[in-house]
PDB file of N, CA and C in Angstrom:
ATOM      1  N   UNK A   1     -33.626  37.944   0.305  1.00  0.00           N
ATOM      2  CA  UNK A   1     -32.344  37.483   0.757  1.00  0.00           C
ATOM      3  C   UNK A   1     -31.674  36.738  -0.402  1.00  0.00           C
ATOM      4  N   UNK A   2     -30.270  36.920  -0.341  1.00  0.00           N
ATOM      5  CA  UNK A   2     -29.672  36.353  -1.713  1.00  0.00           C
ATOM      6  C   UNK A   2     -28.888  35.370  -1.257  1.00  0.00           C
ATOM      7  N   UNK A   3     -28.571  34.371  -2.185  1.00  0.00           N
ATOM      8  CA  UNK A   3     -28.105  32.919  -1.378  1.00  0.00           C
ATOM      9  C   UNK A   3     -26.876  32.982  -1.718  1.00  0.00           C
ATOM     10  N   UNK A   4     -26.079  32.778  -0.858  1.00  0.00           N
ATOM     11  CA  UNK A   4     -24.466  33.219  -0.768  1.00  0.00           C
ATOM     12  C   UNK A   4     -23.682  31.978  -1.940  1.00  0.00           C
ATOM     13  N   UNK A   5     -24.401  31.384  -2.192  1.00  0.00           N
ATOM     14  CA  UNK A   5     -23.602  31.051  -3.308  1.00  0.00           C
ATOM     15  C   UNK A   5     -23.901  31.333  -4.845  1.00  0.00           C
ATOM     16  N   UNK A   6     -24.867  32.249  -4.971  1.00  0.00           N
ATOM     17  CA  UNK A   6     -25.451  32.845  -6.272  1.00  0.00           C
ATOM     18  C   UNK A   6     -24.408  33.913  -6.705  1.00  0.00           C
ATOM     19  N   UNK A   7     -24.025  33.549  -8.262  1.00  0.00           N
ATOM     20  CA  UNK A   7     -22.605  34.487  -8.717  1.00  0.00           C
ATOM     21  C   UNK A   7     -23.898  35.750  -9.343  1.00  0.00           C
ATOM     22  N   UNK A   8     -23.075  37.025  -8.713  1.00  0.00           N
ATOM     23  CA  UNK A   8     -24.088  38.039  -9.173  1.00  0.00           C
ATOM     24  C   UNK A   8     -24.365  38.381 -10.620  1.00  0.00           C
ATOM     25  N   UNK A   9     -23.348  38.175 -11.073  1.00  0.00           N
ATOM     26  CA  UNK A   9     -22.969  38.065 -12.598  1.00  0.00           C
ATOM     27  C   UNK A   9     -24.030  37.896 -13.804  1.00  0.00           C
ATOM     28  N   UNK A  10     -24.149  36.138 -12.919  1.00  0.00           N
ATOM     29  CA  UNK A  10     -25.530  35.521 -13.620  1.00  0.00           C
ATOM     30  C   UNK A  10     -26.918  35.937 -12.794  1.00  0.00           C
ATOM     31  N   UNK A  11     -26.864  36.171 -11.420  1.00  0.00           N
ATOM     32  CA  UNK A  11     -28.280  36.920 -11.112  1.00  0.00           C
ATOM     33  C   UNK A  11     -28.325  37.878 -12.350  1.00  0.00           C
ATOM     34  N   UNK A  12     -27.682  38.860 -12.238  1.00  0.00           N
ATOM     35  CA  UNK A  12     -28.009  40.078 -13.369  1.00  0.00           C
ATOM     36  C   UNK A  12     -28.510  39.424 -14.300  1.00  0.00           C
ATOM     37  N   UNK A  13     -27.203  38.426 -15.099  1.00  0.00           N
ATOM     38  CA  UNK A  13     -28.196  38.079 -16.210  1.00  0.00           C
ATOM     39  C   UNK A  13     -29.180  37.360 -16.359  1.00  0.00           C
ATOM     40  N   UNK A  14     -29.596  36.864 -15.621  1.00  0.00           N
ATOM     41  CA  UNK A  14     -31.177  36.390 -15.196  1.00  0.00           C
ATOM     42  C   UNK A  14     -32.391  37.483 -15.133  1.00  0.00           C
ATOM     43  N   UNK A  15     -31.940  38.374 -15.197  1.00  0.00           N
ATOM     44  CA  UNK A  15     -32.956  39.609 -14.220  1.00  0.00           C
ATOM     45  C   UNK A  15     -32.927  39.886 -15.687  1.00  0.00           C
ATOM     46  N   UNK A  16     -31.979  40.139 -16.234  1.00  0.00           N
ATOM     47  CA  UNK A  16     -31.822  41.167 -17.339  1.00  0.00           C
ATOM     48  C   UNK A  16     -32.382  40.097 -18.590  1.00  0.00           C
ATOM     49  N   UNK A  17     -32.721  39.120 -18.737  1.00  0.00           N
ATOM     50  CA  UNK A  17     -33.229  38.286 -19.334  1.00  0.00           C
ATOM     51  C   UNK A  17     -32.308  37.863 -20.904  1.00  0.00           C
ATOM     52  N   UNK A  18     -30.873  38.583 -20.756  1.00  0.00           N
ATOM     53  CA  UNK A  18     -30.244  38.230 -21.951  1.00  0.00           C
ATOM     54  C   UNK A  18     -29.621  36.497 -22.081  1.00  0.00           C
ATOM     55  N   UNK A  19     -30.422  35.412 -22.216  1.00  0.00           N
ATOM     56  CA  UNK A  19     -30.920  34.166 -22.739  1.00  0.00           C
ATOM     57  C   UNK A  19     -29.321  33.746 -22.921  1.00  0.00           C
ATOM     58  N   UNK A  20     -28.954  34.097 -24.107  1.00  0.00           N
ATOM     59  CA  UNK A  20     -27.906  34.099 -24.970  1.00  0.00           C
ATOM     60  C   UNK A  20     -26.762  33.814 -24.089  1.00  0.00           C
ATOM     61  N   UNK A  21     -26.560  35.074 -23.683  1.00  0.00           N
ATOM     62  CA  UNK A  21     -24.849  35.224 -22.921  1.00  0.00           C
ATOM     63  C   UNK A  21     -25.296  34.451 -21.341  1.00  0.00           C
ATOM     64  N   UNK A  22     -26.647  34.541 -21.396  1.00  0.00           N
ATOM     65  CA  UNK A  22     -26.541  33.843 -20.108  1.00  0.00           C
ATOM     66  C   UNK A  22     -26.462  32.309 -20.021  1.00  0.00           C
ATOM     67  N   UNK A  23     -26.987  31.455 -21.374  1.00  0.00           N
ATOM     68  CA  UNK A  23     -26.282  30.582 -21.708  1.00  0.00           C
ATOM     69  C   UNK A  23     -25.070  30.425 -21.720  1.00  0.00           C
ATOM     70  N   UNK A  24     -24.252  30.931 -22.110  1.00  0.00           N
ATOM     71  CA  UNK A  24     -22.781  31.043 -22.799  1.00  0.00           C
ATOM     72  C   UNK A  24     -21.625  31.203 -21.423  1.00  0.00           C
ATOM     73  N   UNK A  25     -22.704  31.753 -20.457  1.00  0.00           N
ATOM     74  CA  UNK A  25     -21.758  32.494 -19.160  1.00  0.00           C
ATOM     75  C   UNK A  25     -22.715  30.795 -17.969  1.00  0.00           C
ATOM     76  N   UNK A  26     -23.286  30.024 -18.059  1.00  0.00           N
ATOM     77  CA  UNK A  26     -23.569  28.563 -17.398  1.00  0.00           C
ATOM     78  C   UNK A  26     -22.987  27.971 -17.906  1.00  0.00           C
ATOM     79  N   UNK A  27     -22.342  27.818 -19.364  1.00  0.00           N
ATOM     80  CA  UNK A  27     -22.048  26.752 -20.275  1.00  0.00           C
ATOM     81  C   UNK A  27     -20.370  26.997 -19.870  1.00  0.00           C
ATOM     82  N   UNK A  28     -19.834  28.158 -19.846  1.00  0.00           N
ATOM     83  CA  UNK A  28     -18.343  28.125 -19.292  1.00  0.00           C
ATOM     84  C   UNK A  28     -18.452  28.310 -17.698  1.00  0.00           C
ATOM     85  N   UNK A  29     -19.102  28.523 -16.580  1.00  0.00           N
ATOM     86  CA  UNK A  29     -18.832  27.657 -15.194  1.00  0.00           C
ATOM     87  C   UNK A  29     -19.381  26.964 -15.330  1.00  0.00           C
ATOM     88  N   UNK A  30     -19.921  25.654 -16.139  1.00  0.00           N
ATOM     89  CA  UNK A  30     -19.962  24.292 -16.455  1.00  0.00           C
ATOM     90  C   UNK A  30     -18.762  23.952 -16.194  1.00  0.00           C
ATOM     91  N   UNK A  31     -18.077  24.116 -17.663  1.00  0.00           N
ATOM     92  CA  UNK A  31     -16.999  23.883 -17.834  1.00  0.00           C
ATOM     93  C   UNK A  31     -15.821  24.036 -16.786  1.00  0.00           C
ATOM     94  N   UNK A  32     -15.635  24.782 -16.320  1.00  0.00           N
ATOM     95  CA  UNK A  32     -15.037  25.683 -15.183  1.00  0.00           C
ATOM     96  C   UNK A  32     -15.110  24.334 -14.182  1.00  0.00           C
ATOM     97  N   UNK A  33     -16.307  24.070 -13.632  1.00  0.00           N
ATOM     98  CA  UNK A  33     -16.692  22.698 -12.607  1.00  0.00           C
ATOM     99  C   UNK A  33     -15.766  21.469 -13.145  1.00  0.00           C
ATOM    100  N   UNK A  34     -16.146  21.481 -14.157  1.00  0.00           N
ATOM    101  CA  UNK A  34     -16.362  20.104 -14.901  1.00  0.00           C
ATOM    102  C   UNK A  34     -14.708  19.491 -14.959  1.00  0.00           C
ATOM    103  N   UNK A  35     -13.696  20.935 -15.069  1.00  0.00           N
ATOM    104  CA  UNK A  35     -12.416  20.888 -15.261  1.00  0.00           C
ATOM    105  C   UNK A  35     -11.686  20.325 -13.988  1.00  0.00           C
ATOM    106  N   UNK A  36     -12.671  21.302 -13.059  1.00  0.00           N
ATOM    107  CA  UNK A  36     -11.530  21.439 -11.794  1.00  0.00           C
ATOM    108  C   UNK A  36     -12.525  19.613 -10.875  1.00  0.00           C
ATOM    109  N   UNK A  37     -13.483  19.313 -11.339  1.00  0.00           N
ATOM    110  CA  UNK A  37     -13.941  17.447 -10.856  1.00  0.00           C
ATOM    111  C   UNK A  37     -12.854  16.541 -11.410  1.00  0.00           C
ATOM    112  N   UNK A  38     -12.620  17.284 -12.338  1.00  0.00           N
ATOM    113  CA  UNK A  38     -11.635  16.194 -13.488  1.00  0.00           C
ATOM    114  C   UNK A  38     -10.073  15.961 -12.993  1.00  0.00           C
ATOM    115  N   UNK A  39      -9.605  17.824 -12.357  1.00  0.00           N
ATOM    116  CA  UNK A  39      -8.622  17.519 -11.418  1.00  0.00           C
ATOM    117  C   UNK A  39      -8.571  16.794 -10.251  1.00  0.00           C
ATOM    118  N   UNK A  40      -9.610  16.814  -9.836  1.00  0.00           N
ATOM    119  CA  UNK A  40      -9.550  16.400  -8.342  1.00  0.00           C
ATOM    120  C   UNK A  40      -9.482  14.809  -8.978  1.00  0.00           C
ATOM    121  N   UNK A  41     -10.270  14.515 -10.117  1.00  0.00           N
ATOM    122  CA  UNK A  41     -10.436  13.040  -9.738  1.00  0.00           C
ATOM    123  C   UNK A  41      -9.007  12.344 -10.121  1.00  0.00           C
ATOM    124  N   UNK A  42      -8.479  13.391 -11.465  1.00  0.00           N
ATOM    125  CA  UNK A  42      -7.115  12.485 -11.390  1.00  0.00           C
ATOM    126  C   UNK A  42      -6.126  12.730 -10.290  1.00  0.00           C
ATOM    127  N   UNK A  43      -6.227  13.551  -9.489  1.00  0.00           N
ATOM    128  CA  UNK A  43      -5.381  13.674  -8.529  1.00  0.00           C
ATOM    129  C   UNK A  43      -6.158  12.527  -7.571  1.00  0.00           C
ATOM    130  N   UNK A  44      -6.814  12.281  -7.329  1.00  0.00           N
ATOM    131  CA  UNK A  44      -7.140  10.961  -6.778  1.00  0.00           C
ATOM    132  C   UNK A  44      -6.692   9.532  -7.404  1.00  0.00           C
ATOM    133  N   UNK A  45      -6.961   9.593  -8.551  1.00  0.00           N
ATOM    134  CA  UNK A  45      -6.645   8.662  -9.240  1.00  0.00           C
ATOM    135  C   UNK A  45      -5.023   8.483  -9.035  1.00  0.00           C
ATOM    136  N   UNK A  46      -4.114   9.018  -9.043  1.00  0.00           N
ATOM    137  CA  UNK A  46      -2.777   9.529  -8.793  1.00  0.00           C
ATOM    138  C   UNK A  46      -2.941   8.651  -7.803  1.00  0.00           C
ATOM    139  N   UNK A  47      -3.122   9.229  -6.289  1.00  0.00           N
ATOM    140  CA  UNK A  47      -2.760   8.628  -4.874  1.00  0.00           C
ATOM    141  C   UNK A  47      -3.557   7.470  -4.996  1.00  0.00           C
ATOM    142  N   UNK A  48      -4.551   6.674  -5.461  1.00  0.00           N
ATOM    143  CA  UNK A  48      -5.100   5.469  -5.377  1.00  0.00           C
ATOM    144  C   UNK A  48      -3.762   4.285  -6.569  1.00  0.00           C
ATOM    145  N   UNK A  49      -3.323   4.972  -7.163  1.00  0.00           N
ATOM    146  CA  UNK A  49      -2.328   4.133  -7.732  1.00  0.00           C
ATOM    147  C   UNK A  49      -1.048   3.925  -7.299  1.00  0.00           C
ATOM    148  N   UNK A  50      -0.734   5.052  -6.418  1.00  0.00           N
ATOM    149  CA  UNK A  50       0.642   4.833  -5.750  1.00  0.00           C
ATOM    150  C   UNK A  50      -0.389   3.880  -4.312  1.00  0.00           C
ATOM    151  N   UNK A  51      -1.308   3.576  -4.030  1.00  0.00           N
ATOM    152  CA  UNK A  51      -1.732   3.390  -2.892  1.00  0.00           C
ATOM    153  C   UNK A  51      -1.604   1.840  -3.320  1.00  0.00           C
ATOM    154  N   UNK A  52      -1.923   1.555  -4.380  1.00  0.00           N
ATOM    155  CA  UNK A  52      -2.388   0.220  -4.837  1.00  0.00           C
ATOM    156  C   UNK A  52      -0.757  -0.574  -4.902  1.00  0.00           C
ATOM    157  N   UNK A  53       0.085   0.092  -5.459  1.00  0.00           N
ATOM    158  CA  UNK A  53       1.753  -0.251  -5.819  1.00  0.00           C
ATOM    159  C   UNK A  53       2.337  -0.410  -4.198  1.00  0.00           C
ATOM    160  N   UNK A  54       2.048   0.373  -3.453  1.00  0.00           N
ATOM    161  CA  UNK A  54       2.840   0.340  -2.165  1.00  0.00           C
ATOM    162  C   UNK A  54       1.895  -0.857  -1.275  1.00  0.00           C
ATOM    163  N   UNK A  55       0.617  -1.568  -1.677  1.00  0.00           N
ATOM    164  CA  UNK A  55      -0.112  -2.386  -1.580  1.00  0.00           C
ATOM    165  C   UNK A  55       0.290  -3.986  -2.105  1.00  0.00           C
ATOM    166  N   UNK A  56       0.313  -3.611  -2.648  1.00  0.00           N
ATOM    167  CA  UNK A  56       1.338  -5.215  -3.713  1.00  0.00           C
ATOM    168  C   UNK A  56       2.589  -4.871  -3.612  1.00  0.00           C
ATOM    169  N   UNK A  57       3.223  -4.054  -3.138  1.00  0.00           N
ATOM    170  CA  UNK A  57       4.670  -4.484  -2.675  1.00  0.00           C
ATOM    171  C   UNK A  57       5.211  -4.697  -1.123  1.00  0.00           C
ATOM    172  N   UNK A  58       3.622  -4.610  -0.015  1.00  0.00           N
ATOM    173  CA  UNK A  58       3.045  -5.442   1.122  1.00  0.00           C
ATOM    174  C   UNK A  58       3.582  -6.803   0.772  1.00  0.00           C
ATOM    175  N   UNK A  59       2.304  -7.012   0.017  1.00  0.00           N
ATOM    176  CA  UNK A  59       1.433  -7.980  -0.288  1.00  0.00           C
ATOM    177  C   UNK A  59       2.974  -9.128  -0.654  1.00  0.00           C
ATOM    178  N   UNK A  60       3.761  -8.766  -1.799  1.00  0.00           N
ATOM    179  CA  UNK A  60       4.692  -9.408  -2.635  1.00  0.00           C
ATOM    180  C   UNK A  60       5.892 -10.016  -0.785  1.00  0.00           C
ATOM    181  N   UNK A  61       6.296  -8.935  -0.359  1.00  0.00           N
ATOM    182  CA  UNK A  61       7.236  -9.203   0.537  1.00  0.00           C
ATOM    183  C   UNK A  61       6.433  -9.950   1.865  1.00  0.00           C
ATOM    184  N   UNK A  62       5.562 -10.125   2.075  1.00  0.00           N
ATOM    185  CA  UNK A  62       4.429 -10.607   3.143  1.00  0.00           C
ATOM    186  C   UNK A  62       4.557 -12.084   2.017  1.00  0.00           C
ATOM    187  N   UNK A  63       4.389 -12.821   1.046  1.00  0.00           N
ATOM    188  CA  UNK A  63       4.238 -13.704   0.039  1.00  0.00           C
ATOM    189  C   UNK A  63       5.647 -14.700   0.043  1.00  0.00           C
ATOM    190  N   UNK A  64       6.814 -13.350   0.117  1.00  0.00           N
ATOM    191  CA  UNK A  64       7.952 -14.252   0.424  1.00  0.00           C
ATOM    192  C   UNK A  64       8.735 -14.263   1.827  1.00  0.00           C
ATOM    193  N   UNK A  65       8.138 -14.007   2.670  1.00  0.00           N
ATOM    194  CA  UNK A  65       7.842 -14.094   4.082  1.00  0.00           C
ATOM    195  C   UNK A  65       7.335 -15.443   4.148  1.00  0.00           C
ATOM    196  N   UNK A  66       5.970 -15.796   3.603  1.00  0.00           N
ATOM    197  CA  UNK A  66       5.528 -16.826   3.849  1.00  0.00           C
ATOM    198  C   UNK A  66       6.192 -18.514   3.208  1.00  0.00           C
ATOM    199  N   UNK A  67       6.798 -17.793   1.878  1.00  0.00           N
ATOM    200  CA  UNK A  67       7.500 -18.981   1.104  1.00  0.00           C
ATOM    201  C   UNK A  67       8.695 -19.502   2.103  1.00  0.00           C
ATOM    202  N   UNK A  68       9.585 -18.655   2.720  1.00  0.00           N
ATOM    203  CA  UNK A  68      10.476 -18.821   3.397  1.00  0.00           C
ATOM    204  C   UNK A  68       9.777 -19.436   4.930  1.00  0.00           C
ATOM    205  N   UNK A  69       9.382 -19.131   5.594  1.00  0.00           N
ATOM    206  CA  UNK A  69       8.769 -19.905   6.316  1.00  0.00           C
ATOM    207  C   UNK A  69       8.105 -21.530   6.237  1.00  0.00           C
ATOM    208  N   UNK A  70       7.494 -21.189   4.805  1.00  0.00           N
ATOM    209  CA  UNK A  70       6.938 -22.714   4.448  1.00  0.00           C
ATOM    210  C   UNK A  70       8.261 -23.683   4.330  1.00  0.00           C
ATOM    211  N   UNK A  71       9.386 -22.851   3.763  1.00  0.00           N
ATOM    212  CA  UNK A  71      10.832 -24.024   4.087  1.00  0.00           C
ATOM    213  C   UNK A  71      11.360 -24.375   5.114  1.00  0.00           C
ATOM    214  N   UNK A  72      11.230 -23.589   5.746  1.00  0.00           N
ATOM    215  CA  UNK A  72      11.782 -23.966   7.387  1.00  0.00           C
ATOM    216  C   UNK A  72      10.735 -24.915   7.766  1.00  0.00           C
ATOM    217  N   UNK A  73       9.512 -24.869   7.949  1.00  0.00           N
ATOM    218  CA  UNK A  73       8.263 -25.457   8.243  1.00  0.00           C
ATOM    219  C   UNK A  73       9.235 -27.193   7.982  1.00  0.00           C
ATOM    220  N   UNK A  74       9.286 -27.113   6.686  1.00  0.00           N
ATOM    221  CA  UNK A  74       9.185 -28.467   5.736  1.00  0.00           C
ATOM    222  C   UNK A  74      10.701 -28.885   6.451  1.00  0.00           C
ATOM    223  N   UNK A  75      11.923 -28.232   6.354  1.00  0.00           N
ATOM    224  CA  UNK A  75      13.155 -28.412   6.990  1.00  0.00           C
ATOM    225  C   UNK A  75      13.289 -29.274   8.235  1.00  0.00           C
ATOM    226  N   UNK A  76      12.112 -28.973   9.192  1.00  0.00           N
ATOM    227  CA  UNK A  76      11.923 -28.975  10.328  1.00  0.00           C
ATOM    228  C   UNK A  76      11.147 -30.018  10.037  1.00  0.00           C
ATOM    229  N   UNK A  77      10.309 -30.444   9.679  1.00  0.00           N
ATOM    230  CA  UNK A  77       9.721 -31.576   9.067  1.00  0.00           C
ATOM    231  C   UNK A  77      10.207 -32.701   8.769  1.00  0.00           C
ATOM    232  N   UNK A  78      11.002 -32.528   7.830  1.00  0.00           N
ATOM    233  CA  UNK A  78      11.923 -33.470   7.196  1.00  0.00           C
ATOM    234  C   UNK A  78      13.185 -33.897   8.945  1.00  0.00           C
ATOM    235  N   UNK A  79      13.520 -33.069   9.513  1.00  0.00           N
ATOM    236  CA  UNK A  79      14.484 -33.075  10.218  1.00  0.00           C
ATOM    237  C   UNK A  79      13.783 -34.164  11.826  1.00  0.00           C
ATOM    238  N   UNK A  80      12.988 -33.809  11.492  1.00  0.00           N
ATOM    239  CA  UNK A  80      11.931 -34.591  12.705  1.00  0.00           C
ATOM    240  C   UNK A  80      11.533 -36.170  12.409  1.00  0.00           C
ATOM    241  N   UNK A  81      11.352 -35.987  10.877  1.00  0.00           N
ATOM    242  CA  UNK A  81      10.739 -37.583  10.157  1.00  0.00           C
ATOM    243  C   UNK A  81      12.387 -37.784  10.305  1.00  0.00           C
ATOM    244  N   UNK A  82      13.204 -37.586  10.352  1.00  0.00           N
ATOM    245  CA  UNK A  82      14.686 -38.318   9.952  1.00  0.00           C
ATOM    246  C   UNK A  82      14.718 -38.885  11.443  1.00  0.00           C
ATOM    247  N   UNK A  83      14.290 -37.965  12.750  1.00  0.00           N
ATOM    248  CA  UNK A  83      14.567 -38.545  13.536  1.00  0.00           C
ATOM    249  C   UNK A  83      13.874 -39.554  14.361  1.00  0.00           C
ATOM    250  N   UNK A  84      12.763 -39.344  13.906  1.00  0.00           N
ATOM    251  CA  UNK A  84      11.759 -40.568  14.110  1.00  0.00           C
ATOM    252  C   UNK A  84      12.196 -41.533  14.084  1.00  0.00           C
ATOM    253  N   UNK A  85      12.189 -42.354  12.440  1.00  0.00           N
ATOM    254  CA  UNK A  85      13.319 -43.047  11.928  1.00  0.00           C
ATOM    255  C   UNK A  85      14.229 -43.641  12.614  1.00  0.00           C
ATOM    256  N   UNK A  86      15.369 -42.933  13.077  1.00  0.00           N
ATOM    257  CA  UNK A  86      16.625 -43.290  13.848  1.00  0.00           C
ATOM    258  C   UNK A  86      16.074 -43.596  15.280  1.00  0.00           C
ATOM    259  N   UNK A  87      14.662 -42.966  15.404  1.00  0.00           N
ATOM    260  CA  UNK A  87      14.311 -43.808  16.855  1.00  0.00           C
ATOM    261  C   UNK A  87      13.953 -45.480  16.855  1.00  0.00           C
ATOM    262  N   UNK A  88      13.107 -44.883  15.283  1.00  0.00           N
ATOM    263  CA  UNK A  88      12.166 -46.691  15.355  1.00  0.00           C
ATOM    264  C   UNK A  88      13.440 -47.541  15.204  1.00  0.00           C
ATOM    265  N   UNK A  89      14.609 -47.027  14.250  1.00  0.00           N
ATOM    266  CA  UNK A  89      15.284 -47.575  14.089  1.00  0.00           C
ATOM    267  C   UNK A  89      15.913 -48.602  15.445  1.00  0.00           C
ATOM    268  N   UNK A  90      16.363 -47.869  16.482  1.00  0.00           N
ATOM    269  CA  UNK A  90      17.006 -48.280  18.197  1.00  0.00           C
ATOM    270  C   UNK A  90      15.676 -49.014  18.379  1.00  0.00           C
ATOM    271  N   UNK A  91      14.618 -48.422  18.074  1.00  0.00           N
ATOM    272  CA  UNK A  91      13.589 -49.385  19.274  1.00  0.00           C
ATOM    273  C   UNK A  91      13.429 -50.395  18.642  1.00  0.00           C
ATOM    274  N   UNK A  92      13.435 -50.642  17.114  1.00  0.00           N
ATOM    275  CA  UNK A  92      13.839 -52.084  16.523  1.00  0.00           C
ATOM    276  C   UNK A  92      15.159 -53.176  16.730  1.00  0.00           C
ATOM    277  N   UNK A  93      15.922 -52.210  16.938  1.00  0.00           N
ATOM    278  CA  UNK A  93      17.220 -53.224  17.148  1.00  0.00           C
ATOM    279  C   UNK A  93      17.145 -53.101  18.697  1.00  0.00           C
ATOM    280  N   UNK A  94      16.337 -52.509  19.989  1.00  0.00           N
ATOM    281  CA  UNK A  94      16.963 -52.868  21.178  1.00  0.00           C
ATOM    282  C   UNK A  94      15.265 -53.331  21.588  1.00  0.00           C
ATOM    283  N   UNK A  95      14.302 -53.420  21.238  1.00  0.00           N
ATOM    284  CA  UNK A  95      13.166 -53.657  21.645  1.00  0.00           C
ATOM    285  C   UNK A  95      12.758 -54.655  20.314  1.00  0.00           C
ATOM    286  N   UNK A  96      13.611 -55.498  20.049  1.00  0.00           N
ATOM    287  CA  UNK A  96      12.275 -56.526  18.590  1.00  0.00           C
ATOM    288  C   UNK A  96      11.468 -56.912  18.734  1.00  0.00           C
ATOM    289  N   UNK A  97      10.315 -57.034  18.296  1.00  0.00           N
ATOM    290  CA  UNK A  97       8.979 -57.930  18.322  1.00  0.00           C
ATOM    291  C   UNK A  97       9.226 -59.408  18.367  1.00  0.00           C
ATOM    292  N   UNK A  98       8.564 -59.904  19.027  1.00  0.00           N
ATOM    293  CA  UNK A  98       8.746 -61.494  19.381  1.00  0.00           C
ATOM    294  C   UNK A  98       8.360 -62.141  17.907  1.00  0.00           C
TER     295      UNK A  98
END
């Protein structure tokens, strides 16, 4: 039984014992492999870099999402301590300490 992925090509030249070309005929579908791993990987490499850019430009607008928030935060902060203030202020002038 012959194994469906055996190129007959090189069976023959296996059988036929010519060394040489049968080197020469592994050494170019080496190559052949070696080319089309190399595509795939930069074509990966490709979509992992647009993946990474559309990732940090999340990341960047999620960053000033948060900056803007941290001002309101503090706004609201500040706007609360002011009114504190203007309370202690009344409860000092209508409640004084003995």
């Amino acid at each position: 039984m012959q194994n469906q992925n055996a190129d007959p090509h090189l069976t023959n030249l296996i059988l036929n014992a010519d060394f040489d070309h049968l080197n020469q005929a592994l050494t170019l579908r080496l190559f052949g492999e070696v080319r089309e791993h190399r595509r795939r990987i930069d074509a990966l490499e490709e979509k992992l870099d647009l993946l990474n850019e559309y990732i940090l430009q999340i990341v960047d607008s999620q960053n000033e999402q948060i900056e803007e928030c941290k001002g309101l935060i503090l706004n609201c902060i500040r706007h609360k301590d002011s009114e504190i203030e203007n309370l202690q202020s009344l409860v000092n002038i209508y409640c004084p300490l003995d």
